[in-house]
N, C-alpha and C. Protein backbone atom coordinates (compact mmCIF):
# COMPACT_ATOMS: atom_id res chain seq x y z
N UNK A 1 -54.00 -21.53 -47.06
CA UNK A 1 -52.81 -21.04 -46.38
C UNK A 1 -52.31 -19.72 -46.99
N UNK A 2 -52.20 -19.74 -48.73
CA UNK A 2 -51.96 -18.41 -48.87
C UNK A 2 -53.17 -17.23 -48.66
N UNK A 3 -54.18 -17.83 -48.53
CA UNK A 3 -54.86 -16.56 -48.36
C UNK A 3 -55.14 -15.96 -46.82
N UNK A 4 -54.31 -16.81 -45.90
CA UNK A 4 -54.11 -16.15 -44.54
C UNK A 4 -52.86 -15.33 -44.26
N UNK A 5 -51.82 -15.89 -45.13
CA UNK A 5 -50.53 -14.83 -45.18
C UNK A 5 -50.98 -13.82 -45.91
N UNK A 6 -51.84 -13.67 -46.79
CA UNK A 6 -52.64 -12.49 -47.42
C UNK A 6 -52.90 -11.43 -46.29
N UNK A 7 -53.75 -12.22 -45.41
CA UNK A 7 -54.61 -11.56 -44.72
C UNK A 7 -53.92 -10.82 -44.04
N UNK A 8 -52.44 -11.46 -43.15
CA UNK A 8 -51.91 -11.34 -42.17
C UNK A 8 -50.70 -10.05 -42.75
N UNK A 9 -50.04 -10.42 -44.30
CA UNK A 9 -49.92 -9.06 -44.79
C UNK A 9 -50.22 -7.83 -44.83
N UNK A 10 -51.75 -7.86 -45.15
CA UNK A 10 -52.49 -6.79 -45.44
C UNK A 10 -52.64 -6.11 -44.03
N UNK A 11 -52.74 -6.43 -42.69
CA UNK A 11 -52.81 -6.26 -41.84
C UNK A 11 -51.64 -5.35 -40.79
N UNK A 12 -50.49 -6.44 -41.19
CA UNK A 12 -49.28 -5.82 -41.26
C UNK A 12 -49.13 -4.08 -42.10
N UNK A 13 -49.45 -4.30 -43.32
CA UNK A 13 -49.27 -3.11 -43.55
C UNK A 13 -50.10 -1.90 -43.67
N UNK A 14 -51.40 -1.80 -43.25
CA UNK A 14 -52.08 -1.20 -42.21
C UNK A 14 -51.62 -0.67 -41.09
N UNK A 15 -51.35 -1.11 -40.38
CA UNK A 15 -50.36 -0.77 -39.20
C UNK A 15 -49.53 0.12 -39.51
N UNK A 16 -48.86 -0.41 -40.40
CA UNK A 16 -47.67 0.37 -40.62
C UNK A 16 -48.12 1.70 -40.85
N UNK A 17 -49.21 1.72 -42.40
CA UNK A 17 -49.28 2.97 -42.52
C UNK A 17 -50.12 3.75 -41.67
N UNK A 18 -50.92 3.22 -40.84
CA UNK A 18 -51.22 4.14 -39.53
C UNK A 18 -50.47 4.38 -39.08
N UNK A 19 -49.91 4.09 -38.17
CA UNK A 19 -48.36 4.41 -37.58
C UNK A 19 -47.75 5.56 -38.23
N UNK A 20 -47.25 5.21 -39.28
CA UNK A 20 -46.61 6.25 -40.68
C UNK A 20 -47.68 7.88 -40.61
N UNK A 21 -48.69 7.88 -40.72
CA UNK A 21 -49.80 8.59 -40.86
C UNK A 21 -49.67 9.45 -39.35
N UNK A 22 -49.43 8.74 -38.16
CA UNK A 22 -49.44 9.46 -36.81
C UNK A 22 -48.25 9.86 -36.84
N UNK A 23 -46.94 9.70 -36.99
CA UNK A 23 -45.94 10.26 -37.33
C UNK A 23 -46.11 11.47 -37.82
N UNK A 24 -46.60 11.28 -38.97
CA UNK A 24 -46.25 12.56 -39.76
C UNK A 24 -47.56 13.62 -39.12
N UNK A 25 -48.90 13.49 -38.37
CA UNK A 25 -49.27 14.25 -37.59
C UNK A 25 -48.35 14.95 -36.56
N UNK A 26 -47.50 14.09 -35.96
CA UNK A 26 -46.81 14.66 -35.11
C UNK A 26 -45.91 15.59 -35.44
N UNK A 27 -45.55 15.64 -36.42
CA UNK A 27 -44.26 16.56 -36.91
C UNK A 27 -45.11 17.39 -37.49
N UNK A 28 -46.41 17.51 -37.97
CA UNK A 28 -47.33 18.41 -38.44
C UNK A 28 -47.67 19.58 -36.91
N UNK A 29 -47.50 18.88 -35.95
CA UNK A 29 -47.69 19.46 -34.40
C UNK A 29 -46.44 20.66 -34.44
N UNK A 30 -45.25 19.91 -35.00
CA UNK A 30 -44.02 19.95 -34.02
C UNK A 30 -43.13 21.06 -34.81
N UNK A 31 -43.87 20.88 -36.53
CA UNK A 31 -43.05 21.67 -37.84
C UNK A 31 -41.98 20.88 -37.95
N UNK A 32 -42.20 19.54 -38.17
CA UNK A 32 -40.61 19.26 -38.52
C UNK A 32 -41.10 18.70 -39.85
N UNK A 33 -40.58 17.57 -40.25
CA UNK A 33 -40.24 17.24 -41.74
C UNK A 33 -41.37 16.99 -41.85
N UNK A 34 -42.39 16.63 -43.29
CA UNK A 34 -43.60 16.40 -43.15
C UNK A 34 -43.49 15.47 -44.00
N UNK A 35 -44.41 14.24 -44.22
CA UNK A 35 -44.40 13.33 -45.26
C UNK A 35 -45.13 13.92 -46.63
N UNK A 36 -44.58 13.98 -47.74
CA UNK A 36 -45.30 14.57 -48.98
C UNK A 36 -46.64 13.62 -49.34
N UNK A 37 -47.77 14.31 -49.90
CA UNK A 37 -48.93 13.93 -50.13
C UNK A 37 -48.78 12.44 -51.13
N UNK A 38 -47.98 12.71 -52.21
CA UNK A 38 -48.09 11.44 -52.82
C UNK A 38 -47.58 10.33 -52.24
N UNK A 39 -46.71 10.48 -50.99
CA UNK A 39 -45.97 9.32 -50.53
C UNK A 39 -47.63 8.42 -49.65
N UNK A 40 -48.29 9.25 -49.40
CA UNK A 40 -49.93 9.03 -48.80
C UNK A 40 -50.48 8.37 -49.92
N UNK A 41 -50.06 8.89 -51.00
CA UNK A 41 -51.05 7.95 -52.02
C UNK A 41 -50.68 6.68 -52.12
N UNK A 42 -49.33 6.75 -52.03
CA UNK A 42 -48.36 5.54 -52.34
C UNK A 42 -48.43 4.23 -51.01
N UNK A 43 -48.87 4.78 -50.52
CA UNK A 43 -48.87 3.63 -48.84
C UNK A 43 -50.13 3.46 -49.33
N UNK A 44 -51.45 4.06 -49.66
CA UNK A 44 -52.67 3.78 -50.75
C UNK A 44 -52.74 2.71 -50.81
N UNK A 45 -51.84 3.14 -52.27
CA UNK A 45 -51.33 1.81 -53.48
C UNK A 45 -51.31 0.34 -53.01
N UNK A 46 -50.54 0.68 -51.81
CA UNK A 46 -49.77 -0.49 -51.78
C UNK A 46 -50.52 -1.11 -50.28
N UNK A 47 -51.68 -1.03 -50.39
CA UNK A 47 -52.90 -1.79 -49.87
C UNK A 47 -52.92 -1.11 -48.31
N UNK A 48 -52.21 0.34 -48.03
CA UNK A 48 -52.90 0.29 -46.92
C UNK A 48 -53.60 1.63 -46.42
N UNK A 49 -54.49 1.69 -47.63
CA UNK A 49 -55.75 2.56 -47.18
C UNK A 49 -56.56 2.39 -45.94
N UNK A 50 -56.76 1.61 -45.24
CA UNK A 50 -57.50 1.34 -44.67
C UNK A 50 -56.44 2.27 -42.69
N UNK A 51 -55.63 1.79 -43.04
CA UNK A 51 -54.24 2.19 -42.00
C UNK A 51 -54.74 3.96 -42.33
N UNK A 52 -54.46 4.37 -43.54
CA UNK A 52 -54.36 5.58 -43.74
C UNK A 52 -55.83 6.19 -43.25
N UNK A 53 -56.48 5.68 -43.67
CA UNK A 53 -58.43 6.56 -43.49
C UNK A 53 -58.92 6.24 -41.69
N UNK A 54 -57.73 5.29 -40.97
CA UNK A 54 -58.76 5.24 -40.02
C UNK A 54 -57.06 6.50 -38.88
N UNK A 55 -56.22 6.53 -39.49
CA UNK A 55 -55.34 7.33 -38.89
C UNK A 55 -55.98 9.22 -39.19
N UNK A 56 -56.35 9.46 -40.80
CA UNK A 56 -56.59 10.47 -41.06
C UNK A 56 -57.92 11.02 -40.02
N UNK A 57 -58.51 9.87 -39.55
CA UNK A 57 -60.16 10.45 -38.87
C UNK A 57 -59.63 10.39 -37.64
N UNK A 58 -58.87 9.26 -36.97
CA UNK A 58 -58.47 9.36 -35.68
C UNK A 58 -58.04 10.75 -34.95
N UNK A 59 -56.95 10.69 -35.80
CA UNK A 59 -55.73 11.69 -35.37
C UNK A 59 -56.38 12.93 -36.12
N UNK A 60 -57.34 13.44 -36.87
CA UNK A 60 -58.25 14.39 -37.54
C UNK A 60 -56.77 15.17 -37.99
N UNK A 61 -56.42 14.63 -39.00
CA UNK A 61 -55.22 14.60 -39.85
C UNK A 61 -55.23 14.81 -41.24
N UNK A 62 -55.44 15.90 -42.24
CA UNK A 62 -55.48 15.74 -43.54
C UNK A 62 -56.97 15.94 -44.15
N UNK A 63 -58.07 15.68 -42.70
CA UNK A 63 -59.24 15.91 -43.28
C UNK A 63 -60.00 16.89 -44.31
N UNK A 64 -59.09 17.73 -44.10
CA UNK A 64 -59.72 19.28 -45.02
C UNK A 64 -58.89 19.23 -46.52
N UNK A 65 -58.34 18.50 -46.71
CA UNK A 65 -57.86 18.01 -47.99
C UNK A 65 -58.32 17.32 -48.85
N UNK A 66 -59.55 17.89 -49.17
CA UNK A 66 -60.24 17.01 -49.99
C UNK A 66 -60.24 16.20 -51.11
N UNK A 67 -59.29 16.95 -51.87
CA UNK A 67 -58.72 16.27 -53.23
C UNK A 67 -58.04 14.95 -52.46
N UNK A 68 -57.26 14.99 -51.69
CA UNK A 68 -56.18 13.66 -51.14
C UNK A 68 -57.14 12.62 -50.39
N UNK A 69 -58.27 13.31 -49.83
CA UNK A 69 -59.34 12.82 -48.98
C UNK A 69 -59.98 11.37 -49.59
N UNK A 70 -60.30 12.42 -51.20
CA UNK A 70 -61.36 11.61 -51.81
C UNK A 70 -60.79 10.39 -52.63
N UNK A 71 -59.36 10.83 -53.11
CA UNK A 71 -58.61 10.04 -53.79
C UNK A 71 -57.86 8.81 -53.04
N UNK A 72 -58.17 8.81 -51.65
CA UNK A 72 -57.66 7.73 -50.65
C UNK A 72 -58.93 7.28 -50.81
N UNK A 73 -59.70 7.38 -50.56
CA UNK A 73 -61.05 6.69 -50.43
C UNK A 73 -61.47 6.08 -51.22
N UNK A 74 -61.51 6.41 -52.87
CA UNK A 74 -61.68 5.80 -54.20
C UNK A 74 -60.49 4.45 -54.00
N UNK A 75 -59.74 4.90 -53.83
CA UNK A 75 -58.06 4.02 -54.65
C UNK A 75 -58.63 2.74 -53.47
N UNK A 76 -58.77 3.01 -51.70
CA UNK A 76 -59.47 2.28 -50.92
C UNK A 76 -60.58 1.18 -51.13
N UNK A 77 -61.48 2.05 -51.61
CA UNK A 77 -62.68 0.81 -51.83
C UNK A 77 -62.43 0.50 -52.95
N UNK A 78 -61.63 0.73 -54.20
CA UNK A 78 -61.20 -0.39 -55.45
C UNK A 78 -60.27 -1.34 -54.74
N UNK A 79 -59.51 -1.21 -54.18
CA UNK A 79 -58.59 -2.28 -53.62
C UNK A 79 -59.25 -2.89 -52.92
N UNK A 80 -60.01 -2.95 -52.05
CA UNK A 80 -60.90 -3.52 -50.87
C UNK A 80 -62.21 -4.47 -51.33
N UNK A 81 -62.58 -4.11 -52.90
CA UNK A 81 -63.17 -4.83 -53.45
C UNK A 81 -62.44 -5.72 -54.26
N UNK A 82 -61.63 -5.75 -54.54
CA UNK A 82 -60.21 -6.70 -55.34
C UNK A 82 -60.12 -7.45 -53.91
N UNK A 83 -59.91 -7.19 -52.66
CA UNK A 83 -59.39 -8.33 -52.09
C UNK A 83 -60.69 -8.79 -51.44
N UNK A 84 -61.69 -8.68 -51.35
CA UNK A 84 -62.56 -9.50 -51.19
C UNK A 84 -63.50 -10.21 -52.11
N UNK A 85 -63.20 -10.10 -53.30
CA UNK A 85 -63.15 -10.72 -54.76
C UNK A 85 -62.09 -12.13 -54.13
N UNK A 86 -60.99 -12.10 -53.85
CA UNK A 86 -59.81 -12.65 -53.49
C UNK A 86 -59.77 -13.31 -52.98
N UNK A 87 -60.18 -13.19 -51.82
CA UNK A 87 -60.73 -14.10 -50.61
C UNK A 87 -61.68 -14.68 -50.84
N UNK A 88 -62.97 -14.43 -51.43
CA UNK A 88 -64.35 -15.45 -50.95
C UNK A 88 -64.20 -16.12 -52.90
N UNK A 89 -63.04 -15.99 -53.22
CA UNK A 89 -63.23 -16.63 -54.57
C UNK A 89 -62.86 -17.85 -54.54
């Protein structure tokens, strides 16, 4: 049981930070406020790389940023291997 509210978390906040991620494309369109790079790392952190990397390719958002690129991607597949450590343990 807890490892489906896990699931259903992690999922949740994915979303979110896609969502979050198309936002701040849009105001990247529009010049309005922009979300700062570390706040990207920080939605990361807090498990939702996956939200962030499939918003950054979608919306072709941030791609040429390679330093932020690569450092979502690392911080990504360490977390992604922690929770499937998690799950099939």
């Amino acid at each position: 049981m807890l490892k489906l509210l896990f699931c259903i978390a992690l999922l949740a906040v994915n979303i979110a930070t896609f969502i979050v991620i198309l936002i701040d494309k849009r105001a990247a369109r529009r010049g309005g406020n922009r979300l700062p790079e570390r706040i990207i790392l920080l939605l990361t952190l807090f498990l939702g790389g996956i939200g962030v990397l499939a918003a950054f390719y979608m919306a072709r958002h941030k791609t040429r940023h390679y330093v932020l690129l690569t450092m979502v991607w690392i911080i990504t597949a360490v977390e992604m291997a922690a929770v499937i450590w998690y799950l099939f343990s």
